[in-house]
C-alpha atoms as a PDB file:
ATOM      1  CA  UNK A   1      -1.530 -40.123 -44.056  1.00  0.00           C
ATOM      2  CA  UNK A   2       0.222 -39.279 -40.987  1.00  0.00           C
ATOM      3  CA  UNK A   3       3.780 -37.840 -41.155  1.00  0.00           C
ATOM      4  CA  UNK A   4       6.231 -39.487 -39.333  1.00  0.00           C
ATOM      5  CA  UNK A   5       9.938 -38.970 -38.342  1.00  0.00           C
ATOM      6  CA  UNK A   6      12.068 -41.081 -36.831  1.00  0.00           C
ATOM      7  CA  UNK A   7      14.511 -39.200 -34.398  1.00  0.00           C
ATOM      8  CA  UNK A   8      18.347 -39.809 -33.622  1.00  0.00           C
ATOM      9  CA  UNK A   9      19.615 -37.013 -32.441  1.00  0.00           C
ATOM     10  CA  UNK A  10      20.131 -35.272 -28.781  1.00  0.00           C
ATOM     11  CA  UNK A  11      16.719 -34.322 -27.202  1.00  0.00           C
ATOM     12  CA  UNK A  12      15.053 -30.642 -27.279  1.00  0.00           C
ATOM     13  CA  UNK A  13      15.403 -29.160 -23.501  1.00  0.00           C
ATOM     14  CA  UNK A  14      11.329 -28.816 -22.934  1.00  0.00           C
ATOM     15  CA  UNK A  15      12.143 -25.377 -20.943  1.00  0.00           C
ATOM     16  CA  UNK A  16      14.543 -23.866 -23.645  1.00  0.00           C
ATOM     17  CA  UNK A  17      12.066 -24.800 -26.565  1.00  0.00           C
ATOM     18  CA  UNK A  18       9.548 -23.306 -24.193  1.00  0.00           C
ATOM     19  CA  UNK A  19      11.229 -20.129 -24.383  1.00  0.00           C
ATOM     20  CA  UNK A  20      12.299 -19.853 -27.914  1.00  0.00           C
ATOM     21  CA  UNK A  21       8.779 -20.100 -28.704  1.00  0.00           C
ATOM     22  CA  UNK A  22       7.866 -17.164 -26.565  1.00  0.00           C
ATOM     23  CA  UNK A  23      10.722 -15.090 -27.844  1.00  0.00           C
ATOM     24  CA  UNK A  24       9.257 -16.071 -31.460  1.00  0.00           C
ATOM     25  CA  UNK A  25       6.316 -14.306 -29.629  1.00  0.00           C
ATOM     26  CA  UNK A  26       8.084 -11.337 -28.901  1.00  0.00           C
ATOM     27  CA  UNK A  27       8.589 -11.978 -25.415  1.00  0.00           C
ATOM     28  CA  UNK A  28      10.346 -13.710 -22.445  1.00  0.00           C
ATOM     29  CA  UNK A  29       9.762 -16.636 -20.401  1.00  0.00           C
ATOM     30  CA  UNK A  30      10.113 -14.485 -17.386  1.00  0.00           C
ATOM     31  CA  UNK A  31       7.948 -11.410 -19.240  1.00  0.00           C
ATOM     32  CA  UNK A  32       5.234 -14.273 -19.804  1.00  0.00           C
ATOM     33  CA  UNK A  33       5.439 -14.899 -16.121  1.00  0.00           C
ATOM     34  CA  UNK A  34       5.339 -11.741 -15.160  1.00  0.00           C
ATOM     35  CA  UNK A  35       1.903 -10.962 -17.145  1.00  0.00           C
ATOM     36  CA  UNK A  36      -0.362 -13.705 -15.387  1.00  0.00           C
ATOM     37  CA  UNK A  37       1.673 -13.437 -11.604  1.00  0.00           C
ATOM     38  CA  UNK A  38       0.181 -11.605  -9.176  1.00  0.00           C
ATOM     39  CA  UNK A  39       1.513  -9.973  -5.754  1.00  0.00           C
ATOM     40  CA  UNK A  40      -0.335  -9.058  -2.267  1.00  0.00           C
ATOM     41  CA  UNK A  41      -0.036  -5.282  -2.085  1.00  0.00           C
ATOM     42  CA  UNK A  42       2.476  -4.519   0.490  1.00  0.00           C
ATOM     43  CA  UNK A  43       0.336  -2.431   2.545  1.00  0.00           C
ATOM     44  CA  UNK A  44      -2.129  -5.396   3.458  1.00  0.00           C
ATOM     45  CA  UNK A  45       1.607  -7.601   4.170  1.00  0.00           C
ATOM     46  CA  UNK A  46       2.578  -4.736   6.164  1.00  0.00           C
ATOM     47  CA  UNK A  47      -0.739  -4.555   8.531  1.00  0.00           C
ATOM     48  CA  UNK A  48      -0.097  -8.588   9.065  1.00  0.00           C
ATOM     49  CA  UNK A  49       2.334 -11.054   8.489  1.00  0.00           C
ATOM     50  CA  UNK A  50       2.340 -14.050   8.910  1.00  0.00           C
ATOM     51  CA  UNK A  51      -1.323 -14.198   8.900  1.00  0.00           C
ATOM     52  CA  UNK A  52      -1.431 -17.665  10.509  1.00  0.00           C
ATOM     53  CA  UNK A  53       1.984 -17.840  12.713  1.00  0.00           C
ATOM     54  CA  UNK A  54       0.364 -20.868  14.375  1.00  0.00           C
ATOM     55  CA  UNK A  55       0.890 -22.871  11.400  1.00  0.00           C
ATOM     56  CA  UNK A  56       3.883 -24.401   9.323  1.00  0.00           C
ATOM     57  CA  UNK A  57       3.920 -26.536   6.066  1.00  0.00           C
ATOM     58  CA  UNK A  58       4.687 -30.373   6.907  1.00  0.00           C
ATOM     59  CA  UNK A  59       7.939 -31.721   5.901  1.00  0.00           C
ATOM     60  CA  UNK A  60      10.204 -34.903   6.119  1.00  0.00           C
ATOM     61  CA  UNK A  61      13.034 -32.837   6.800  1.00  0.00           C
ATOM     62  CA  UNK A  62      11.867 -31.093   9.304  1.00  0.00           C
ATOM     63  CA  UNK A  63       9.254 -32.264  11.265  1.00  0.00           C
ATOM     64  CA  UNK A  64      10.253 -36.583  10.272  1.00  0.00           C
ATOM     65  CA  UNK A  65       6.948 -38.492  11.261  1.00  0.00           C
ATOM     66  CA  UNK A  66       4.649 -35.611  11.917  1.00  0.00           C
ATOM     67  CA  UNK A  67       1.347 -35.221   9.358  1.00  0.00           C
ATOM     68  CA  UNK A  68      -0.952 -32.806   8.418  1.00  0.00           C
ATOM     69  CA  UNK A  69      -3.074 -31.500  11.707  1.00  0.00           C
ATOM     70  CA  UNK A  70      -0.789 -32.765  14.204  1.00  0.00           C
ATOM     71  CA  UNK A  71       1.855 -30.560  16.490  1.00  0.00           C
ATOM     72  CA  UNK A  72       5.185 -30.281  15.982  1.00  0.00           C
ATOM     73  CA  UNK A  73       7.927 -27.977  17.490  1.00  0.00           C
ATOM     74  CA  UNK A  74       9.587 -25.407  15.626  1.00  0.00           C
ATOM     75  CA  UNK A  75      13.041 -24.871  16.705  1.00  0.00           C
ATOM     76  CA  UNK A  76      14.774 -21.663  15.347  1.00  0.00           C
ATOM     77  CA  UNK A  77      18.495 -20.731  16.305  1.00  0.00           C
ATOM     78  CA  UNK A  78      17.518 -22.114  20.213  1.00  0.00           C
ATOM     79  CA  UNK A  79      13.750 -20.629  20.062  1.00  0.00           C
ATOM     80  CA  UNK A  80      11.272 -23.004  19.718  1.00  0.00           C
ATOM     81  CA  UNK A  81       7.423 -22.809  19.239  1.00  0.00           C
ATOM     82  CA  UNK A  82       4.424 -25.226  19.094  1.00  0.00           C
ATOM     83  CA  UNK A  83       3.224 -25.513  15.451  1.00  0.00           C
ATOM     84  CA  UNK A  84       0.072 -27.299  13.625  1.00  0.00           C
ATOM     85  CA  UNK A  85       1.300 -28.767  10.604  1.00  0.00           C
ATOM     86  CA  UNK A  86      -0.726 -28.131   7.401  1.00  0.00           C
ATOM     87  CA  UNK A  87      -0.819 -28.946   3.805  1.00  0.00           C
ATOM     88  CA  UNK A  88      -0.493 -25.823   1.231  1.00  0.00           C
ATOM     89  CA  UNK A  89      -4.175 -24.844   2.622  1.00  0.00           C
ATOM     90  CA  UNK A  90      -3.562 -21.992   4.952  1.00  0.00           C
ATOM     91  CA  UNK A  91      -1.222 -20.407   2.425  1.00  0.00           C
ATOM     92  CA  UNK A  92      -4.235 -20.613   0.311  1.00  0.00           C
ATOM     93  CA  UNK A  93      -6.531 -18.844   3.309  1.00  0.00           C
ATOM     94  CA  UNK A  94      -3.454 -16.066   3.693  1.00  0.00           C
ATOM     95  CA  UNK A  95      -3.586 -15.380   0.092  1.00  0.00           C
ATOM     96  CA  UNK A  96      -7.363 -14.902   0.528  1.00  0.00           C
ATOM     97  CA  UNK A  97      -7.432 -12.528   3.192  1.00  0.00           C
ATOM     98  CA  UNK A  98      -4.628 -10.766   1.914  1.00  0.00           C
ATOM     99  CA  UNK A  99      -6.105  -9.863  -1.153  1.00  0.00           C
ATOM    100  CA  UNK A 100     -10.049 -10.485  -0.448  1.00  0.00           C
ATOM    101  CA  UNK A 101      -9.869 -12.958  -4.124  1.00  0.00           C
ATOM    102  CA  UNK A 102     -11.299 -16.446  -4.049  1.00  0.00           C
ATOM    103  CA  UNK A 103      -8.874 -18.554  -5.132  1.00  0.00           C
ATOM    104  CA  UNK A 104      -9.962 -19.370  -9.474  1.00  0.00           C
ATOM    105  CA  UNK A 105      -9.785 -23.431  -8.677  1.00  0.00           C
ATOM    106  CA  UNK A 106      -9.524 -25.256 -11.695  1.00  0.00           C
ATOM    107  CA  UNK A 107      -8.136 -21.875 -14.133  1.00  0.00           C
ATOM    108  CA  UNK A 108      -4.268 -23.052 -13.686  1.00  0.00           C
ATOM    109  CA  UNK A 109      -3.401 -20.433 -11.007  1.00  0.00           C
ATOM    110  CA  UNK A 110      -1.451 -21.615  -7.890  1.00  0.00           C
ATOM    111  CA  UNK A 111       0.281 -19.907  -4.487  1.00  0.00           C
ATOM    112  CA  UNK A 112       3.844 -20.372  -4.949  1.00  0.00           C
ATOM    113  CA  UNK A 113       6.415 -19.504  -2.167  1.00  0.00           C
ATOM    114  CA  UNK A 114       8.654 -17.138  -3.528  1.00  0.00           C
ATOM    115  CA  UNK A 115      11.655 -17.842  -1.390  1.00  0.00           C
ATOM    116  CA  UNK A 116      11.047 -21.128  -0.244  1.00  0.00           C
ATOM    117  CA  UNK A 117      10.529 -22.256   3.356  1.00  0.00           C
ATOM    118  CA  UNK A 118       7.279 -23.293   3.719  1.00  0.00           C
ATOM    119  CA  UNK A 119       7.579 -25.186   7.093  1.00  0.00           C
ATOM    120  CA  UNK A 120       9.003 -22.058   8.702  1.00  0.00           C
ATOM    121  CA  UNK A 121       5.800 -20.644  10.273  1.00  0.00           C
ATOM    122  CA  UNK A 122       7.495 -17.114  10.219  1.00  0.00           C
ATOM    123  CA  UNK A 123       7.204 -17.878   5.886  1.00  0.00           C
ATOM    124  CA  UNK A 124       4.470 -20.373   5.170  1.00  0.00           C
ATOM    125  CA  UNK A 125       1.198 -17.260   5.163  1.00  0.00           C
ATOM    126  CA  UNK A 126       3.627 -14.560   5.384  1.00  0.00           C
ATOM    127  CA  UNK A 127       2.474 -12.073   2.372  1.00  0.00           C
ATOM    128  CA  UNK A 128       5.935 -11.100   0.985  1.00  0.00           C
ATOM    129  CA  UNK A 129       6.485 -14.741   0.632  1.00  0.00           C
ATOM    130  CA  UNK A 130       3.329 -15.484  -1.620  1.00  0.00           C
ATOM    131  CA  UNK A 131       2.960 -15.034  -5.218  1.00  0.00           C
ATOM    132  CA  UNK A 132      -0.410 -16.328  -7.693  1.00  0.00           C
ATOM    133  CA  UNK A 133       0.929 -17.702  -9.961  1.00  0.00           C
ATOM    134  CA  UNK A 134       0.066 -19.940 -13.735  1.00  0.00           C
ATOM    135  CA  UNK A 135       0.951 -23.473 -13.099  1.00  0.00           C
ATOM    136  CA  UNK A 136       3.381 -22.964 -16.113  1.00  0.00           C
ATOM    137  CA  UNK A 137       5.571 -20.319 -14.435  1.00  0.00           C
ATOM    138  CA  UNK A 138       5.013 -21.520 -11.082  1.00  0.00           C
ATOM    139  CA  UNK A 139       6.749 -25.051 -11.712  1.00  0.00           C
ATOM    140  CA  UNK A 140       9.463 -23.224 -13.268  1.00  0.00           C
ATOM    141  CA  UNK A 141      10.569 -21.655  -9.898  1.00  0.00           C
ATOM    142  CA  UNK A 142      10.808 -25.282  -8.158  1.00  0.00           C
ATOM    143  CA  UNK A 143      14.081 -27.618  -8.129  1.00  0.00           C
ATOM    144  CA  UNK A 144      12.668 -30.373  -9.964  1.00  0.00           C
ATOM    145  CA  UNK A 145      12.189 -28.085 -13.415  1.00  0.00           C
ATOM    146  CA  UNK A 146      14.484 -25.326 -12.296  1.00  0.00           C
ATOM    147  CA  UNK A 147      14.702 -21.921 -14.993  1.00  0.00           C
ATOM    148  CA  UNK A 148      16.654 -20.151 -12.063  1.00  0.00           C
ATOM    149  CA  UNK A 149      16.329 -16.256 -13.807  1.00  0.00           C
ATOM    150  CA  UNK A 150      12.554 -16.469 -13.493  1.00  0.00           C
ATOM    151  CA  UNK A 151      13.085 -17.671  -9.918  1.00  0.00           C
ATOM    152  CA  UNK A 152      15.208 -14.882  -9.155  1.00  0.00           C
ATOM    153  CA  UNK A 153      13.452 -12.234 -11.242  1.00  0.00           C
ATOM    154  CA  UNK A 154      10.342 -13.222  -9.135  1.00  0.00           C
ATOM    155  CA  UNK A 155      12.360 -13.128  -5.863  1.00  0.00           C
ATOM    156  CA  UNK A 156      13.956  -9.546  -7.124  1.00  0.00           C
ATOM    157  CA  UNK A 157      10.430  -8.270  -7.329  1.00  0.00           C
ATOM    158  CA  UNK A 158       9.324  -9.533  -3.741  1.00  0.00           C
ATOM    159  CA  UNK A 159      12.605  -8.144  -2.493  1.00  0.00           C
ATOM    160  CA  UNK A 160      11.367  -4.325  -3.996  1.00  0.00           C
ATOM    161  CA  UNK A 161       7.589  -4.330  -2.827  1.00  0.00           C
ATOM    162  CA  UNK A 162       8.640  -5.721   0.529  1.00  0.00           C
ATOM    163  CA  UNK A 163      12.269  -5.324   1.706  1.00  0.00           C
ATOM    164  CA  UNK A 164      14.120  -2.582  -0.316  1.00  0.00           C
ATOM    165  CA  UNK A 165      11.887   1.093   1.162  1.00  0.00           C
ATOM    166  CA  UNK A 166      10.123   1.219   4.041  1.00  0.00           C
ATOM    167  CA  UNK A 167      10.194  -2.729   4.681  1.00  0.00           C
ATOM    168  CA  UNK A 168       6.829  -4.508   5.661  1.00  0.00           C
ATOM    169  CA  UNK A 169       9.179  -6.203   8.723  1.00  0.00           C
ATOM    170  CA  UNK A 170      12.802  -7.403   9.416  1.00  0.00           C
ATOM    171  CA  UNK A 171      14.011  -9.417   6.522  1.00  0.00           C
ATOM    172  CA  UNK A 172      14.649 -13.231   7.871  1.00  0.00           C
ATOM    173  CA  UNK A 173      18.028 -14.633   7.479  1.00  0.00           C
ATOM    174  CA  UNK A 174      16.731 -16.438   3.810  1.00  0.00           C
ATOM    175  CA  UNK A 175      16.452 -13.488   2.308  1.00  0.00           C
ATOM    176  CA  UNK A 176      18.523 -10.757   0.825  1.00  0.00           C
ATOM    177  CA  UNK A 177      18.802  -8.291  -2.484  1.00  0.00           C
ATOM    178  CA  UNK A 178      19.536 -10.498  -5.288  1.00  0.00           C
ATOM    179  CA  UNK A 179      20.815  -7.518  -7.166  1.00  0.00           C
ATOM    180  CA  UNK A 180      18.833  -8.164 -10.245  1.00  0.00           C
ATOM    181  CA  UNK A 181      18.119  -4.642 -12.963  1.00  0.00           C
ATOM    182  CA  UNK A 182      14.481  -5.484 -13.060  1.00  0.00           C
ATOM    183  CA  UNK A 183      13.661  -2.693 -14.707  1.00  0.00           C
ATOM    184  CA  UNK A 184      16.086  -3.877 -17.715  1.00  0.00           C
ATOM    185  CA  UNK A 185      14.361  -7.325 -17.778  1.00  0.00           C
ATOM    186  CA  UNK A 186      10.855  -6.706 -17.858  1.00  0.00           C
ATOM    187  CA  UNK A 187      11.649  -3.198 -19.632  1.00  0.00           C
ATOM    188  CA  UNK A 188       7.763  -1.064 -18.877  1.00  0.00           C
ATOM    189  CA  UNK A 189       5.925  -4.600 -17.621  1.00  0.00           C
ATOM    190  CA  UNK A 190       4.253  -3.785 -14.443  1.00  0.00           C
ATOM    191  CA  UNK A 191       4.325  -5.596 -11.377  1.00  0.00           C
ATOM    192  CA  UNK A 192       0.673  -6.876 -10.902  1.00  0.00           C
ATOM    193  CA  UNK A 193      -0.937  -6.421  -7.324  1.00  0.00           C
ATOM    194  CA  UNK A 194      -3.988  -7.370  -5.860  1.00  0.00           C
ATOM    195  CA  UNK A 195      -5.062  -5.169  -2.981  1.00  0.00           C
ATOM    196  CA  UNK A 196      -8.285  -5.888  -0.991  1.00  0.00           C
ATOM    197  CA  UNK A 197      -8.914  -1.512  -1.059  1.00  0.00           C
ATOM    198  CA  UNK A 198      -9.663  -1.715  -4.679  1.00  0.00           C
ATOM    199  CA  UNK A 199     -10.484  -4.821  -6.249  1.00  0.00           C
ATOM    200  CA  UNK A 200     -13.912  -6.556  -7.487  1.00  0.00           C
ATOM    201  CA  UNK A 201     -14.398 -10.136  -7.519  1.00  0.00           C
ATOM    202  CA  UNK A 202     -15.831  -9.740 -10.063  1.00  0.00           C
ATOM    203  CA  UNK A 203     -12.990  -8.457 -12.067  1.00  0.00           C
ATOM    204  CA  UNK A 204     -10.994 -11.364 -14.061  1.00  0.00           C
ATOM    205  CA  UNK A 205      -7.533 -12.194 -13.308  1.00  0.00           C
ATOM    206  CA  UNK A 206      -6.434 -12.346 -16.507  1.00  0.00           C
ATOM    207  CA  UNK A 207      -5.274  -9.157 -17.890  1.00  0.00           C
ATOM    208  CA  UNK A 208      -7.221  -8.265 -21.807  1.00  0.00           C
ATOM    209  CA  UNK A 209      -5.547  -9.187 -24.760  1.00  0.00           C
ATOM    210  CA  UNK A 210      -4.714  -6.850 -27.151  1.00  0.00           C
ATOM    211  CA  UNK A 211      -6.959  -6.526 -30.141  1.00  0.00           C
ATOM    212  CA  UNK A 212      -4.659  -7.440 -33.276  1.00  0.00           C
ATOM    213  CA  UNK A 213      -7.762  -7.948 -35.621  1.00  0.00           C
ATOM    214  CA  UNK A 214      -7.862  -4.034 -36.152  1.00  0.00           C
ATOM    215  CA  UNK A 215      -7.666  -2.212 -39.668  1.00  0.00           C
ATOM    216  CA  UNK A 216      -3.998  -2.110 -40.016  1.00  0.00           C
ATOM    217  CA  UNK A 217      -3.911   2.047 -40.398  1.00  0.00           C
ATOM    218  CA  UNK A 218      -5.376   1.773 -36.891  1.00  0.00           C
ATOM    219  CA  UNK A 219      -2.874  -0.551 -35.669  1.00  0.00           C
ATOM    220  CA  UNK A 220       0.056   1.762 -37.361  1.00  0.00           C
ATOM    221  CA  UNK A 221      -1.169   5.129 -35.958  1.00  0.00           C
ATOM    222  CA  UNK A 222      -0.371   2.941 -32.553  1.00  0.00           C
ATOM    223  CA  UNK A 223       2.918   2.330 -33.487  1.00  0.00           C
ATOM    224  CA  UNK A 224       3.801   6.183 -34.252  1.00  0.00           C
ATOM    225  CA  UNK A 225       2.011   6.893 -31.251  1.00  0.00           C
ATOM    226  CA  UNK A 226       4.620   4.559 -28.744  1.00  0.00           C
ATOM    227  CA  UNK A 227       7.508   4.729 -31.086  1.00  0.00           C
ATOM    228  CA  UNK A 228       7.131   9.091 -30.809  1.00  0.00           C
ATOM    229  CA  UNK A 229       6.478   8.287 -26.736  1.00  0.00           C
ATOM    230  CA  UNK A 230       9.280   6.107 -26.899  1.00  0.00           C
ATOM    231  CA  UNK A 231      11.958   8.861 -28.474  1.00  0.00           C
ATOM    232  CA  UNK A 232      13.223   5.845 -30.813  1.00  0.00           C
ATOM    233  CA  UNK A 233      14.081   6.541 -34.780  1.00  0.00           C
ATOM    234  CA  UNK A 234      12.538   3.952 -36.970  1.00  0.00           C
ATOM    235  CA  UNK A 235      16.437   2.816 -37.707  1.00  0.00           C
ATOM    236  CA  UNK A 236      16.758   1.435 -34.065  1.00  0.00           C
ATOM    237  CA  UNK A 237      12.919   0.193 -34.199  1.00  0.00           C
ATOM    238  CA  UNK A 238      14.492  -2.339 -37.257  1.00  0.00           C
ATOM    239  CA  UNK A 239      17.539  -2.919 -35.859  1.00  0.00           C
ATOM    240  CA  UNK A 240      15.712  -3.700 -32.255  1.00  0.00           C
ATOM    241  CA  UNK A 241      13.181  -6.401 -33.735  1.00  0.00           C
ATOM    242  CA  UNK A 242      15.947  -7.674 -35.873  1.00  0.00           C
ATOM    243  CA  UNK A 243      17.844  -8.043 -32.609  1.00  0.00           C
ATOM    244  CA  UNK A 244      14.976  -9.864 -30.208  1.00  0.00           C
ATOM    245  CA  UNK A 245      14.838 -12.387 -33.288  1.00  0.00           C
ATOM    246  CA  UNK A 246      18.351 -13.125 -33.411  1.00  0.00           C
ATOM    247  CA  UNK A 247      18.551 -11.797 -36.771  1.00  0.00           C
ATOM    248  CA  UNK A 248      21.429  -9.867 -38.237  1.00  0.00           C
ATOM    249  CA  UNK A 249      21.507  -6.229 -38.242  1.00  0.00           C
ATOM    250  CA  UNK A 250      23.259  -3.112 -38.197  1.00  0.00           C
ATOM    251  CA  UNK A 251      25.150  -2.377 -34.778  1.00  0.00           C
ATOM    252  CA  UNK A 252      23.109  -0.088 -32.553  1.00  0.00           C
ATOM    253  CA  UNK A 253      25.194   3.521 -31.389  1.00  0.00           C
ATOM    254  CA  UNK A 254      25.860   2.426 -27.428  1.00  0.00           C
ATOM    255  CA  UNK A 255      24.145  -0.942 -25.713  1.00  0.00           C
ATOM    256  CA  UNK A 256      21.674   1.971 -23.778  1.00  0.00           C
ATOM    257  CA  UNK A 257      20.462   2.632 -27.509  1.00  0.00           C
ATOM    258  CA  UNK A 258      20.182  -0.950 -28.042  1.00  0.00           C
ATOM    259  CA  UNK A 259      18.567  -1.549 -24.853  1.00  0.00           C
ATOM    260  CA  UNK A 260      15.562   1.334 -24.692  1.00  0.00           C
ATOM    261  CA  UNK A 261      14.478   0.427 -28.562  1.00  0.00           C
ATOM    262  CA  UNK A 262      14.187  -3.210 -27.904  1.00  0.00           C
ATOM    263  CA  UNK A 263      12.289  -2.170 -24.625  1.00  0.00           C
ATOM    264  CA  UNK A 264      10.219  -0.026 -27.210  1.00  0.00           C
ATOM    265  CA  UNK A 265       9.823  -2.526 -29.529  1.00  0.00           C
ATOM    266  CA  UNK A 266       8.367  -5.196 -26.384  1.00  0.00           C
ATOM    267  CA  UNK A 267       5.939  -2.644 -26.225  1.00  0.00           C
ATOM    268  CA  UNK A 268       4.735  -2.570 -29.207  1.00  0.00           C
ATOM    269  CA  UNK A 269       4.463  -5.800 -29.386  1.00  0.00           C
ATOM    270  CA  UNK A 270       2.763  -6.008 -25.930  1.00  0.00           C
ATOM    271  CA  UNK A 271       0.242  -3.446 -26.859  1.00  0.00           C
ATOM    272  CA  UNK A 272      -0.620  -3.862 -30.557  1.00  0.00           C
ATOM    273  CA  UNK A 273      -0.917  -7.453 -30.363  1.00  0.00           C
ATOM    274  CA  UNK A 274       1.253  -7.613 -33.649  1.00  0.00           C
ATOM    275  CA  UNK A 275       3.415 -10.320 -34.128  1.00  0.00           C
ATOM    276  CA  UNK A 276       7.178  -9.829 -35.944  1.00  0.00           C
ATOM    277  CA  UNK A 277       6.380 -10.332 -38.444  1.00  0.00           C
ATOM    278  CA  UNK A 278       3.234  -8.279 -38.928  1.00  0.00           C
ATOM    279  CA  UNK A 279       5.810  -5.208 -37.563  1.00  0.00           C
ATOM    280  CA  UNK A 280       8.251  -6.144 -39.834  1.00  0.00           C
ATOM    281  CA  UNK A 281       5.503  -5.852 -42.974  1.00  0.00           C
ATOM    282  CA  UNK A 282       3.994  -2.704 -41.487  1.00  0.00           C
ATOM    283  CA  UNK A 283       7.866  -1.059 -41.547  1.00  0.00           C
ATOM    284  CA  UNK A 284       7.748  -1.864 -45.165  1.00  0.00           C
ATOM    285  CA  UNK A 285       4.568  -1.034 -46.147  1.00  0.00           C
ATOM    286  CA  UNK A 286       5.309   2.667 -44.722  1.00  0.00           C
ATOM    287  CA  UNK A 287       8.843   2.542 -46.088  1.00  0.00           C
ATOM    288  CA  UNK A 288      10.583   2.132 -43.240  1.00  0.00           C
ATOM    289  CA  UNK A 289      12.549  -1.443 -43.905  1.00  0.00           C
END
């Protein structure tokens, strides 16, 4: 028979039960993001951008009455330009070229604007502006289901490829450093790029998964392996995965401790495939919890 439950009490946010699930994962909302979002490689951005300055996302706002395919005048600070007004299409096309991909229809990937501004034809196919994103993450960044640290982690990261050394072109006026310690939030996560120089179409998107279903001396040589890498005692390796689980635990030496062995244990995580609690029984199987 089917259990049932009736329900009194304050509703479940949908985006914080979305990330306590992923922490129960051993990872972020934004480090989830992060794995499956994909940047243009600056270099291509820097050889062209926009990559179709004729063209500007329509918009109520700011071009009332005008539809997709018809001109409109883009008036910035006194300067204005003639415009063709598009849907998200040409984004689509810049995205393309940029990174010589097909766009996967129908996978759940999307072009997301990273700082907005669509019908600003300086922004709409500009590179630094574009990011391939999950449907998941990519709703996320917009108002109407707003989990404003992934926006601005994303927005950090465009600001670093594009903006912060040797800058693909003049920052406009929308954009500046949000001042974000990336490094501290996605701990070793890579930013993923797609450059046209050394991709295959071929090649998936979606990065492998790691192989959990090894024997589990295997999987523990692994752990030795990135815990010796890593420079962290077993002690902090407890203390770290006690930590990400909002368990108790003994208090770590300084919060640097704290932070590289909980970056150590992400990896772990990340690149054994084990769960918690599979860490947590492979500590105590070797006798070290």
């Amino acid at each position: 028979m089917l259990n049932k439950r009736i329900h009194t009490g304050d509703l479940i946010p949908p985006i914080q039960s979305l990330e306590d699930y992923f922490r129960e994962g051993g990872v972020s909302i934004i480090q989830a993001a992060f794995a499956h979002s994909y940047f243009v490689h600056p270099d291509n951005v820097r050889e062209r951008t926009p990559y179709y300055p004729e063209r500007a996302r329509r918009s109520l706002e700011h071009y009332p009455g005008r539809g997709k395919g018809q001109s409109a005048v883009w008036d910035s600070g006194g300067q204005r330009r003639d415009v063709i007004l598009d849907d998200n299409s040409r984004a689509q096309m810049a995205w393309e070229k940029y990174t010589g991909r097909k766009l996967a229809r129908g996978t759940g990937y999307g072009v997301r604007h990273i700082w907005g501004n669509p019908w600003n034809p300086d922004a709409f196919t500009a590179g630094w502006n574009i990011c391939y994103m999950p449907f998941w993450a990519g709703m996320l960044t917009e108002e109407q289901h707003p989990h404003p640290e992934l926006e601005w982690a994303i927005r950090q990261a465009s600001w670093e490829l594009f903006f912060q050394d040797n800058r693909v072109c003049q920052p406009p006026e929308f954009i500046e450093n949000p001042g974000l310690d990336l490094d501290k939030i996605l701990a070793d996560q890579p930013l993923l790029i797609l450059s046209k120089a050394t991709q295959s179409n071929k090649t998936p998107l979606n990065p492998p998964v790691p192989d959990s279903s090894r024997a589990p001396a295997e999987i523990w040589e692994q752990v030795k392996e990135i815990r010796s890498e890593q420079r962290q005692s077993w002690s902090n390796i407890g203390k770290a995965a006690n930590d990400l689980q909002g368990k108790n635990h003994e208090p770590f030496g300084t919060d640097n401790v704290a932070a590289s062995a909980k970056s150590c244990v992400r990896k772990i995580l990340r690149e054994t495939g084990l769960t918690y609690g599979q860490l947590e029984t492979l500590l105590s199987e070797n006798g070290f919890c």
